[in-house]
N, C-alpha and C. Protein backbone atom coordinates (compact mmCIF):
# COMPACT_ATOMS: atom_id res chain seq x y z
N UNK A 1 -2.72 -20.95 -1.17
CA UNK A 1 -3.36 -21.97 -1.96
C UNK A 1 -2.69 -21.98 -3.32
N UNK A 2 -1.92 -22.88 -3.83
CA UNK A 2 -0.82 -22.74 -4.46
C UNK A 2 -2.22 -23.01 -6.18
N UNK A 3 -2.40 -22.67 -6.87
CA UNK A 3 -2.94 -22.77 -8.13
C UNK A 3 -3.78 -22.93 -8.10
N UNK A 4 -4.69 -22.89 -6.88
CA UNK A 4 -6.45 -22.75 -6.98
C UNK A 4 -6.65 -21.54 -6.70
N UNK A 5 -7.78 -21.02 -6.78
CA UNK A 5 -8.61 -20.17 -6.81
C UNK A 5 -8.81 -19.57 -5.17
N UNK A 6 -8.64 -18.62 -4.71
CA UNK A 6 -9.55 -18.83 -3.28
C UNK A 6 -10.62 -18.66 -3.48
N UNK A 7 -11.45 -18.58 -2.29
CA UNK A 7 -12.92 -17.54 -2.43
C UNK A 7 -12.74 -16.27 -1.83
N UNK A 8 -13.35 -15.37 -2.40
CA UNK A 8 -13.60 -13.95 -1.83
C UNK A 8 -14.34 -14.07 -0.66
N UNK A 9 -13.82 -13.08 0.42
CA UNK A 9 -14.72 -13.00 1.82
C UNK A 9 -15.95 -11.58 1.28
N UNK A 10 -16.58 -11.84 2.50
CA UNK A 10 -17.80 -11.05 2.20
C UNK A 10 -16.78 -9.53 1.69
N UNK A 11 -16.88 -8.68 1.23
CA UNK A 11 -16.66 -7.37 1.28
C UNK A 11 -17.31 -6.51 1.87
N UNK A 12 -16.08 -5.96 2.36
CA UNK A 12 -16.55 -4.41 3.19
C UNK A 12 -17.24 -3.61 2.71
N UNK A 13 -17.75 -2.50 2.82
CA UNK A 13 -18.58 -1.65 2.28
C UNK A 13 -18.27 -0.39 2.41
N UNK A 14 -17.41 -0.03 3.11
CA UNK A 14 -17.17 1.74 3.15
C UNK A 14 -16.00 2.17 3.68
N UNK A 15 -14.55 3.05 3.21
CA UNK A 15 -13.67 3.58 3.85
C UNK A 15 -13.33 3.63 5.33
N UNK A 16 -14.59 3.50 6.59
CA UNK A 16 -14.52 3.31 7.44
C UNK A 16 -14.47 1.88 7.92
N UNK A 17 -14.53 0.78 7.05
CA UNK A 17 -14.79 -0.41 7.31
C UNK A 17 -12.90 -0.78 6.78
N UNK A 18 -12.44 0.00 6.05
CA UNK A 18 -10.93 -0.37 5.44
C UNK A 18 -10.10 0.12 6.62
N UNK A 19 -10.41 1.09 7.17
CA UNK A 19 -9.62 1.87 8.26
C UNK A 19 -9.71 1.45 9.66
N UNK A 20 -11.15 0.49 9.86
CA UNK A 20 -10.87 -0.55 10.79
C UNK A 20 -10.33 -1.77 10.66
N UNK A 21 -10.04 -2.40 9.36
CA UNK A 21 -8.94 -3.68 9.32
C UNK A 21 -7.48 -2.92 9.55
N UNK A 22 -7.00 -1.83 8.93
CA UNK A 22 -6.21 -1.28 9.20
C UNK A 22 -5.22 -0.87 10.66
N UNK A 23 -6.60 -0.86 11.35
CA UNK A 23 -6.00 -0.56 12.82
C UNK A 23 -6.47 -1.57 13.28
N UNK A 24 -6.41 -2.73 13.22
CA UNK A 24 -6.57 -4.11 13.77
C UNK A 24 -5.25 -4.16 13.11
N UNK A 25 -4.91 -3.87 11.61
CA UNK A 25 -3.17 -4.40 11.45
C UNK A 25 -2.12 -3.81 12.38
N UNK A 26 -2.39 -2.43 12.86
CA UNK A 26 -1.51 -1.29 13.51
C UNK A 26 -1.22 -2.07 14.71
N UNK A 27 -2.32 -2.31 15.20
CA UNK A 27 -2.72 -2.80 16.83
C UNK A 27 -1.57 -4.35 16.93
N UNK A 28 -1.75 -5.16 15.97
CA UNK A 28 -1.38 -6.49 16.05
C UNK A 28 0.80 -6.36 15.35
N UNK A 29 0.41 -5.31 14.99
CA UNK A 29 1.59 -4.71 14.35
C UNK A 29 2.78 -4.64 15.57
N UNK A 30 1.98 -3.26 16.46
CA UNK A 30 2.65 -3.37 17.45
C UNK A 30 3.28 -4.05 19.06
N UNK A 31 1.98 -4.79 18.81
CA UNK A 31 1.80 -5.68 19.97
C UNK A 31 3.00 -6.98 19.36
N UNK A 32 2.91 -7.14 18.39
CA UNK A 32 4.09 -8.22 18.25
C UNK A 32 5.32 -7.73 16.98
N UNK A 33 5.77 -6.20 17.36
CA UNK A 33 6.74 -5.56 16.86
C UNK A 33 7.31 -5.94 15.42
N UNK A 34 6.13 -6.08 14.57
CA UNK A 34 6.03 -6.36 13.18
C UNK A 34 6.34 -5.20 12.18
N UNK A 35 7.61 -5.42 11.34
CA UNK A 35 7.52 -4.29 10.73
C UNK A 35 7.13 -4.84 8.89
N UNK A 36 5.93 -3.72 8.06
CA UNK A 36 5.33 -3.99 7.67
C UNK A 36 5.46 -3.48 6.08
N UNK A 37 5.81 -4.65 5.37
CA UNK A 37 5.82 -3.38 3.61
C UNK A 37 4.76 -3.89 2.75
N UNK A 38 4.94 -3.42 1.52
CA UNK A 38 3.67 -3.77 0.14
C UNK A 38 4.58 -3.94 -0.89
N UNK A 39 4.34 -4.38 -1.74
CA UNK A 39 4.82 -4.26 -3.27
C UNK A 39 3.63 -4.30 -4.16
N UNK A 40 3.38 -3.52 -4.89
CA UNK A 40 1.81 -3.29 -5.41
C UNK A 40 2.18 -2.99 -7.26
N UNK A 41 1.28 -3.91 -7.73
CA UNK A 41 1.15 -3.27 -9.15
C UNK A 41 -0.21 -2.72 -9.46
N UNK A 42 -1.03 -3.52 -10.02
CA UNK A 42 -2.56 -3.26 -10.17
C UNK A 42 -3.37 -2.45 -9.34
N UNK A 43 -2.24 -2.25 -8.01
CA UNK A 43 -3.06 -1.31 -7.19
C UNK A 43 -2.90 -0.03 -6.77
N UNK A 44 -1.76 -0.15 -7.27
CA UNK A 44 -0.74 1.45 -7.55
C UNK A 44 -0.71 2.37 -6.28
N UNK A 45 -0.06 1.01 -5.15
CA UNK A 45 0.08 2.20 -4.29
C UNK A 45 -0.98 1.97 -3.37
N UNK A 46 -2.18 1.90 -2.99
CA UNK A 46 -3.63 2.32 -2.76
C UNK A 46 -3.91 1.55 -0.82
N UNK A 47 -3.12 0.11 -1.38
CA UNK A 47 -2.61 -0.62 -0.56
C UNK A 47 -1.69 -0.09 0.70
N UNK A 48 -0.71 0.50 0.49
CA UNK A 48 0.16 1.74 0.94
C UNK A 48 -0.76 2.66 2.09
N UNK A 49 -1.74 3.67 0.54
CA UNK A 49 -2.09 4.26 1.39
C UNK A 49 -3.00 4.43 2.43
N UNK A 50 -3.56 3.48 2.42
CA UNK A 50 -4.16 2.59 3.67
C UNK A 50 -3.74 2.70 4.98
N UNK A 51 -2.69 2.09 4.95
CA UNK A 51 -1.88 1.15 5.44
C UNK A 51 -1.28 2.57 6.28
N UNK A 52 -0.57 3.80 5.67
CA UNK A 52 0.06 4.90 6.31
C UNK A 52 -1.11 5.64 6.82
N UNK A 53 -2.32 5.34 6.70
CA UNK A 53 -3.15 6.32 7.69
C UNK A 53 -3.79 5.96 8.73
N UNK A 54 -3.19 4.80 8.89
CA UNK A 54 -3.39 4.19 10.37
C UNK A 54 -2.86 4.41 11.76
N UNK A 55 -3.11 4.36 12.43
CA UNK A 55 -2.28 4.60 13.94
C UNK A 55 -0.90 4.41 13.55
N UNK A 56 0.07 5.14 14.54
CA UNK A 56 1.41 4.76 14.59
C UNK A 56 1.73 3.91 13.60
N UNK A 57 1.69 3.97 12.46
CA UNK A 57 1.77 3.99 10.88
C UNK A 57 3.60 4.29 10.80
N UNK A 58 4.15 5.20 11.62
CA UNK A 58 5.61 5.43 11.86
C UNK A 58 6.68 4.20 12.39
N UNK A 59 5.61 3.77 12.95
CA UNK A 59 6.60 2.74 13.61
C UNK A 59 6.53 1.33 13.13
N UNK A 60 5.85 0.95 12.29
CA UNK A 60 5.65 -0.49 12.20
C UNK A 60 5.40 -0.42 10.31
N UNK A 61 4.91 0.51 9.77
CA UNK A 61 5.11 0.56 8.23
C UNK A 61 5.83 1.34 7.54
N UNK A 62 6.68 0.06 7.12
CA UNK A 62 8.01 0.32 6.50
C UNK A 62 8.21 1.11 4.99
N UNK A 63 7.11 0.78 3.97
CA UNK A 63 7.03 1.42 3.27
C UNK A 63 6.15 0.74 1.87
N UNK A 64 6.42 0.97 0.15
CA UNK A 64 5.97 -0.11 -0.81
C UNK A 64 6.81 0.12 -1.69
N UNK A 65 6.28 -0.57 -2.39
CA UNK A 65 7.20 -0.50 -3.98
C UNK A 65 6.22 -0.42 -4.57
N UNK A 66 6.01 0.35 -5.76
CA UNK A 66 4.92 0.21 -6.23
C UNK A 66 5.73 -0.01 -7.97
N UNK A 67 5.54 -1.18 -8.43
CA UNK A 67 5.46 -1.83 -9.41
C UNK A 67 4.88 -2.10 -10.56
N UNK A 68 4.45 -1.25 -10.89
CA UNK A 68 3.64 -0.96 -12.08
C UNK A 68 4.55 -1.44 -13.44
N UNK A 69 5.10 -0.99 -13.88
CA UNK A 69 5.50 -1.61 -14.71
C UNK A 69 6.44 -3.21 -14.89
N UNK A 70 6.63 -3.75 -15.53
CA UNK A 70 7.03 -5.15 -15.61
C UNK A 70 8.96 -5.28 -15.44
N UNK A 71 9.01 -4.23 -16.00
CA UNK A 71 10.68 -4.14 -15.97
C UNK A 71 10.65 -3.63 -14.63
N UNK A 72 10.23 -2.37 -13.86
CA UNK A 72 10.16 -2.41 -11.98
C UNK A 72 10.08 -3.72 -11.52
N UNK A 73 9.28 -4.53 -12.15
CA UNK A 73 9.12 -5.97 -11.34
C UNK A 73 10.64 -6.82 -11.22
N UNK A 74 11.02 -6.96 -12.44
CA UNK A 74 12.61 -7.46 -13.04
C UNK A 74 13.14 -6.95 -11.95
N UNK A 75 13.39 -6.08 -12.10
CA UNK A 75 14.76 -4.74 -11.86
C UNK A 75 15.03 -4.65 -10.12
N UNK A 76 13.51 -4.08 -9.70
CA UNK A 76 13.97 -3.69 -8.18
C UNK A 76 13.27 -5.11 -7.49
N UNK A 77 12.22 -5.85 -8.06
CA UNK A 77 11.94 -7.00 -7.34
C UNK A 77 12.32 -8.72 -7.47
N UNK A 78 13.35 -8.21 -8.31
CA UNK A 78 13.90 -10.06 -9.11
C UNK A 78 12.76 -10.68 -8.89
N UNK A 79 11.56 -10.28 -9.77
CA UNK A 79 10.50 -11.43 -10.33
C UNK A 79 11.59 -11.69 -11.56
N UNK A 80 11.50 -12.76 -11.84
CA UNK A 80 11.72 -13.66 -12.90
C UNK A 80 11.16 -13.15 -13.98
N UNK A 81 11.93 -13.03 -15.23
CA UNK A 81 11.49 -12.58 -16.60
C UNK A 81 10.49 -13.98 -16.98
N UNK A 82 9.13 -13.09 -17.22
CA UNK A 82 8.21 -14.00 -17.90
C UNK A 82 7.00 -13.17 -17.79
N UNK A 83 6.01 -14.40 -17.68
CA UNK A 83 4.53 -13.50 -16.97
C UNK A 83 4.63 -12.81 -15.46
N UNK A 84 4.03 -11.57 -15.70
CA UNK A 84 4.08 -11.18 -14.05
C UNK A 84 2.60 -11.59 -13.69
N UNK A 85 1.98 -11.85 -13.80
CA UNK A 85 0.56 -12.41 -13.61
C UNK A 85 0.59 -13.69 -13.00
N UNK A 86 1.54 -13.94 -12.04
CA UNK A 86 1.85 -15.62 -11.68
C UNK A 86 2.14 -15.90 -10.38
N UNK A 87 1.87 -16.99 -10.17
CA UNK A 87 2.50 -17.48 -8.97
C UNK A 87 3.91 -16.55 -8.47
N UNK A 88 4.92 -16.98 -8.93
CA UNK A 88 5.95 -16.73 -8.94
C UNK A 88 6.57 -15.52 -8.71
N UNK A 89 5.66 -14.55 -9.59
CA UNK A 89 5.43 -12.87 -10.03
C UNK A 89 5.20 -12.37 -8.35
N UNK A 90 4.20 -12.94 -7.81
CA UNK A 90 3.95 -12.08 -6.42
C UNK A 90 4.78 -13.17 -5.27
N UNK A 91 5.19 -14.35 -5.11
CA UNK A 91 5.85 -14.51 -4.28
C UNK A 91 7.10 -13.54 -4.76
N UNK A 92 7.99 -13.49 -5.40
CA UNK A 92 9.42 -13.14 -5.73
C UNK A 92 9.26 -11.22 -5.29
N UNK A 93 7.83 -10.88 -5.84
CA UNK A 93 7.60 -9.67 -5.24
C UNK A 93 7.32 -9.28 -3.39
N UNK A 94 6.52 -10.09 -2.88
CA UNK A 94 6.85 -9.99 -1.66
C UNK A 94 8.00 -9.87 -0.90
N UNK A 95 8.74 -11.45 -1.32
CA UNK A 95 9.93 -11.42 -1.02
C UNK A 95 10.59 -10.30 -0.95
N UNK A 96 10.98 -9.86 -2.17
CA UNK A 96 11.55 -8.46 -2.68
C UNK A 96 11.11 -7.24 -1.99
N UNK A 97 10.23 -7.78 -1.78
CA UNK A 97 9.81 -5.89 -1.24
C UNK A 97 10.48 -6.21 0.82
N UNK A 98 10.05 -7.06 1.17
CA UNK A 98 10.43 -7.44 2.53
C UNK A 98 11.70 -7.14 2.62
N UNK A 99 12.41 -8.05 1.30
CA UNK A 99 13.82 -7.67 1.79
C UNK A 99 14.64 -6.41 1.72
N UNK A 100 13.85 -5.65 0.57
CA UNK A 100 14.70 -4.31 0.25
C UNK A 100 14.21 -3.08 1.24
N UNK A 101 12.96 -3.55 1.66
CA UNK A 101 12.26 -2.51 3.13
C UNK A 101 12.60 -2.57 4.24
N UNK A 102 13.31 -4.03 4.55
CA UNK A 102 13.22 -4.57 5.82
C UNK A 102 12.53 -4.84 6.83
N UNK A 103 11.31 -5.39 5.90
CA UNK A 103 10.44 -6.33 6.86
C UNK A 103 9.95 -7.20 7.33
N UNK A 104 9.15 -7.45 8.24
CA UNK A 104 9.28 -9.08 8.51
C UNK A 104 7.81 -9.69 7.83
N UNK A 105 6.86 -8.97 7.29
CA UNK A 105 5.82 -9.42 6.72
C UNK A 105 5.36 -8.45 6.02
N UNK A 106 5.16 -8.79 3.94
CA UNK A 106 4.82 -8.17 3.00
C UNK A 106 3.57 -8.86 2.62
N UNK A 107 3.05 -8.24 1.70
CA UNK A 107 1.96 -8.46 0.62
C UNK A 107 2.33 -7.88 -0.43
N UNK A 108 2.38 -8.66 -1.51
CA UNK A 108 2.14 -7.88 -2.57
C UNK A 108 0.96 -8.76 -3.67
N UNK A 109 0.54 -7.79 -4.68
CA UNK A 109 -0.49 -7.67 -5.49
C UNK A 109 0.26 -8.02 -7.34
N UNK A 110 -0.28 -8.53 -8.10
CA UNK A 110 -0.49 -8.63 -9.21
C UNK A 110 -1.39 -9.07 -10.15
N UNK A 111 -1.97 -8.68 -11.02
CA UNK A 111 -2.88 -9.08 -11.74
C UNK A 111 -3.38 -8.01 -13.20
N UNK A 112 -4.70 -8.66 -13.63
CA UNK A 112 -5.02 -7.39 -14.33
C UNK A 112 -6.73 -7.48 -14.11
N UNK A 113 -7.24 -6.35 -13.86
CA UNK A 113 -8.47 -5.46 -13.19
C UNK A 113 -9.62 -5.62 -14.80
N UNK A 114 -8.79 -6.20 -15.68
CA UNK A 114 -9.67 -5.87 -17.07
C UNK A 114 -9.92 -4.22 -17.72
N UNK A 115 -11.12 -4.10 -18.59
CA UNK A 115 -12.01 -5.73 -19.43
C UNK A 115 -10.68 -5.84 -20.03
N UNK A 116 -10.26 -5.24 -20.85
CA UNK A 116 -8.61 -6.33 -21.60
C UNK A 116 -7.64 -6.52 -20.94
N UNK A 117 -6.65 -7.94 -21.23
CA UNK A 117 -6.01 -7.74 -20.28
C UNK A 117 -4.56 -8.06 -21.13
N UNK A 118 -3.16 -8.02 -20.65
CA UNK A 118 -2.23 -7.81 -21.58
C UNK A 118 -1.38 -9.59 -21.39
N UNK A 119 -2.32 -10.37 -20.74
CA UNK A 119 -1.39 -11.38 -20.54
C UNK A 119 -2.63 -12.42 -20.38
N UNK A 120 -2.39 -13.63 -20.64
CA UNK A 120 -2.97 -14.24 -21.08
C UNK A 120 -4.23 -14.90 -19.80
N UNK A 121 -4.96 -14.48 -19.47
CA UNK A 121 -5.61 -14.21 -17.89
C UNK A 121 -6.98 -14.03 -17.90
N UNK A 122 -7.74 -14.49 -17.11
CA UNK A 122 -8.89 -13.78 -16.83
C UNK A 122 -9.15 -12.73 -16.40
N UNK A 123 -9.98 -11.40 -17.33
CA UNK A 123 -9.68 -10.35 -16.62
C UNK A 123 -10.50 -10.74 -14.81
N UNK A 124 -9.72 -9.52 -13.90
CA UNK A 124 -10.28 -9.91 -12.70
C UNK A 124 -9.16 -10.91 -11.72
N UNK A 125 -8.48 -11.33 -12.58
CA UNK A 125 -6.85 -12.70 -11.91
C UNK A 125 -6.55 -11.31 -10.97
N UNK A 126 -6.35 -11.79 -10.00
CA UNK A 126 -5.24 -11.02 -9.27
C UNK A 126 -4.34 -12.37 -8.20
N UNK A 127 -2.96 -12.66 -8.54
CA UNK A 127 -2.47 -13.10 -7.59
C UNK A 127 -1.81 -12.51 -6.13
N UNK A 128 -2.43 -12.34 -5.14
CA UNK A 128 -1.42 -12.09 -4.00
C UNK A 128 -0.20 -12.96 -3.42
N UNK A 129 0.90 -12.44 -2.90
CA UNK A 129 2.38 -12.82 -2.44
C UNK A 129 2.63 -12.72 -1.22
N UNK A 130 2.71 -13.11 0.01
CA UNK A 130 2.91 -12.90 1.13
C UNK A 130 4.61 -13.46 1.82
N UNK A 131 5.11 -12.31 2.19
CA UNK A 131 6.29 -13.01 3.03
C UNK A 131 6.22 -12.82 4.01
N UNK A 132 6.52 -13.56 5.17
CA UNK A 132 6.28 -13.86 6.45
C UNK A 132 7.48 -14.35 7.18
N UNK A 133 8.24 -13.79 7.72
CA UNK A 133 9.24 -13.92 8.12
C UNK A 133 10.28 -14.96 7.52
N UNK A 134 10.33 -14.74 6.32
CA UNK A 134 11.44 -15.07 5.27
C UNK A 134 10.45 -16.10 4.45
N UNK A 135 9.33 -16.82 4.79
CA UNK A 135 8.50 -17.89 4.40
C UNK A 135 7.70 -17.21 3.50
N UNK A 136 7.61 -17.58 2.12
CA UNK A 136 6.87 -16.84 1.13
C UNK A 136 5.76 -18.39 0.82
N UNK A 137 4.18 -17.48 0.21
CA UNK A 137 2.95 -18.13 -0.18
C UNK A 137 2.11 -17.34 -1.04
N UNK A 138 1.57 -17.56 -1.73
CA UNK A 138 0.87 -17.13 -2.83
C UNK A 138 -0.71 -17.60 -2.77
N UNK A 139 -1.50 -16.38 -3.32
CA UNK A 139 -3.04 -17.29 -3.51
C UNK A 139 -3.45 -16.96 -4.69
N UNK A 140 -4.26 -16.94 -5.69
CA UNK A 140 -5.03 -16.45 -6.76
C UNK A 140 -6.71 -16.24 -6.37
N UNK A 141 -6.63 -15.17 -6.95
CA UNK A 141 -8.47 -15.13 -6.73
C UNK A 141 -8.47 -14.40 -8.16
N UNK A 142 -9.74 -14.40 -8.63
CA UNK A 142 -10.38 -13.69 -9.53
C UNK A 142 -11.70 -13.38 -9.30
N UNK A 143 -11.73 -11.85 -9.40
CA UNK A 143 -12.86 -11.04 -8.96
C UNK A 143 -13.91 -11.03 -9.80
N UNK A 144 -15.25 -10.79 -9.80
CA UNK A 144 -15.52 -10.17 -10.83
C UNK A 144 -16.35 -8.77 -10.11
N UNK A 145 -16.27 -8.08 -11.97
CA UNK A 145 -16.76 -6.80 -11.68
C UNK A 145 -16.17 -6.16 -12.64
N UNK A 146 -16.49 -4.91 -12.74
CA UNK A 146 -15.74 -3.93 -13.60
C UNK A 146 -14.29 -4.04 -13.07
N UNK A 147 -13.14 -2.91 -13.65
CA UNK A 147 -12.02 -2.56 -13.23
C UNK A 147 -11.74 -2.22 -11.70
N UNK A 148 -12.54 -0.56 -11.54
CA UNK A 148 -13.04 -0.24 -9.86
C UNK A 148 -13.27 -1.64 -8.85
N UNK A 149 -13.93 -2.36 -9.43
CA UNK A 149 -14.58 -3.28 -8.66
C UNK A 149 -13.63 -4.15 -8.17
N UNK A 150 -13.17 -4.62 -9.08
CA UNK A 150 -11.79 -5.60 -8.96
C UNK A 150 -10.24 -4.80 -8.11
N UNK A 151 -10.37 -3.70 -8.24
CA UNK A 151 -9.34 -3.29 -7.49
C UNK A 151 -9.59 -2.88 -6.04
N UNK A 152 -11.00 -2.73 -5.79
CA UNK A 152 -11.66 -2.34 -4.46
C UNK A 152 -11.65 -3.88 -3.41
N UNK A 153 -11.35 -4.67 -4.31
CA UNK A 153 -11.52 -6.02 -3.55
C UNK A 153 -9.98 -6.57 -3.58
N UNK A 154 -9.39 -6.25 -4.26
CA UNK A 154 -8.07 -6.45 -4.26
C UNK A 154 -7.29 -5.57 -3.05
N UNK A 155 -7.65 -4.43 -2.76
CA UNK A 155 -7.06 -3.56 -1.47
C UNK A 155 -7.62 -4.72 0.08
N UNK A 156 -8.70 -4.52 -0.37
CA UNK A 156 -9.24 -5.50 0.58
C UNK A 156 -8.84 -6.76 1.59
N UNK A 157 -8.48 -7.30 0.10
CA UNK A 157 -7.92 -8.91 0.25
C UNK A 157 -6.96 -8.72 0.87
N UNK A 158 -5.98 -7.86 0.44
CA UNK A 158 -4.59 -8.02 1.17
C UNK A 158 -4.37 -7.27 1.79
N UNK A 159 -5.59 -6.69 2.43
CA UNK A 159 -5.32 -6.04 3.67
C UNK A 159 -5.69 -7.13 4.90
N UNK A 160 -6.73 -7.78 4.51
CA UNK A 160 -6.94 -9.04 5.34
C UNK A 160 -6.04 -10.33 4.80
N UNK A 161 -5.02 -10.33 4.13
CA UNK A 161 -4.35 -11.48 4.26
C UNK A 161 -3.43 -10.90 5.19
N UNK A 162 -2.74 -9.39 5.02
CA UNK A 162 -1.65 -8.97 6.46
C UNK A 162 -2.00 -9.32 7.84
N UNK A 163 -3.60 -8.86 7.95
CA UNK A 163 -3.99 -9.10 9.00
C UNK A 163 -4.35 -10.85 9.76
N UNK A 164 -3.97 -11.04 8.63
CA UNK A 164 -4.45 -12.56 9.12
C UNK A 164 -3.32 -13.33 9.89
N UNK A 165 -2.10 -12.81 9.11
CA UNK A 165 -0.67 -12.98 9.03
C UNK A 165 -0.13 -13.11 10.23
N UNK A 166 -0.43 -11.31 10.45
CA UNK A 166 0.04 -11.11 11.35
C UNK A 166 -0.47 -11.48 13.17
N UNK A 167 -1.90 -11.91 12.84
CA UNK A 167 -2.39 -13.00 13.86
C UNK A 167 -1.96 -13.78 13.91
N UNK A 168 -1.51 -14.81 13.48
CA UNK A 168 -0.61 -15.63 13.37
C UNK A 168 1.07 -15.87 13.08
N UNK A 169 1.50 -14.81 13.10
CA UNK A 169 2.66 -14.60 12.75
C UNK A 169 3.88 -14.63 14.16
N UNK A 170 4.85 -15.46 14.87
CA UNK A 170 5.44 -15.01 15.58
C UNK A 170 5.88 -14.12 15.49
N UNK A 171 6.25 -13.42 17.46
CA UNK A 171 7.02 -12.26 17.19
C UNK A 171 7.96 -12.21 17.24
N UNK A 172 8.93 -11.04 16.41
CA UNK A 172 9.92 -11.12 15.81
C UNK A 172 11.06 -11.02 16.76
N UNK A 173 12.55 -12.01 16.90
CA UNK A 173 13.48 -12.02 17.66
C UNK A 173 14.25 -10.52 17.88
């Protein structure tokens, strides 16, 4: 959804509820030989580690980048010098992470979790980046909640945008 807002889906409620989207990604992972990366800022990783404690986690997840700082974004993900808080910021990061992992479907994360934020944003913005077999898309949501809160829904989200993906995603030649 290119500059609107999405809506938030209901949220999960407990570590066991993250570890079953997870192995719905593993499952759909392998069944259509998807190999799988992250590029993460705001989430430092968290996304990742999800993602590696899932079933056969060896064979189908490729790895992340974790991007925390703005020059990592530049440097190893050719986002474009500007705001990383953008459209642009998490497609160019997906991209980037797909291509330097070698995979055929990424997510990545940017935003800021609040209460201050360093770019000109609502705290709570988080844009996600998805590449999909070379086809990159972007959504924005903004959470609310404390910091915790906003990043607990941010793992979330893009754990169900992979999974969504990858339901829909042909399999790979």
């Amino acid at each position: 959804m290119e500059g609107e807002a999405a809506e938030p889906e209901q949220r999960v409620d407990t570590d066991e509820d993250l570890a079953e989207l997870c192995s719905e990604i593993a499952e759909l992972a392998l069944e259509r030989d998807l190999r799988i990366a992250t590029a993460e800022s705001l989430t430092a990783g968290n996304i990742a580690a999800n993602l590696g404690r899932a079933s056969s986690s060896g064979t189908w997840f490729r790895g992340s980048i974790v991007a925390y700082a703005s020059e990592v974004k530049y440097s190893l993900l050719q986002v474009p010098r500007g705001p990383v808080v953008s459209e642009e910021a998490a497609t160019a990061m997906a991209s980037g992470a797909a291509s330097a992992l070698g995979a055929d479907l990424a997510v990545a994360v940017t935003g800021e979790a609040g209460p201050e934020t360093n770019e000109d944003v609502e705290p709570g913005t988080v844009w996600f980046g998805i590449a999909d077999h070379g086809t990159t898309s972007a959504e924005r949501v903004v959470f609310e909640g404390d910091p915790k809160d906003v990043l607990a829904a941010t793992i979330e989200r893009a754990l169900r945008l992979l999974r969504d993906h990858a339901r829909s995603g042909a399999q790979r030649e």
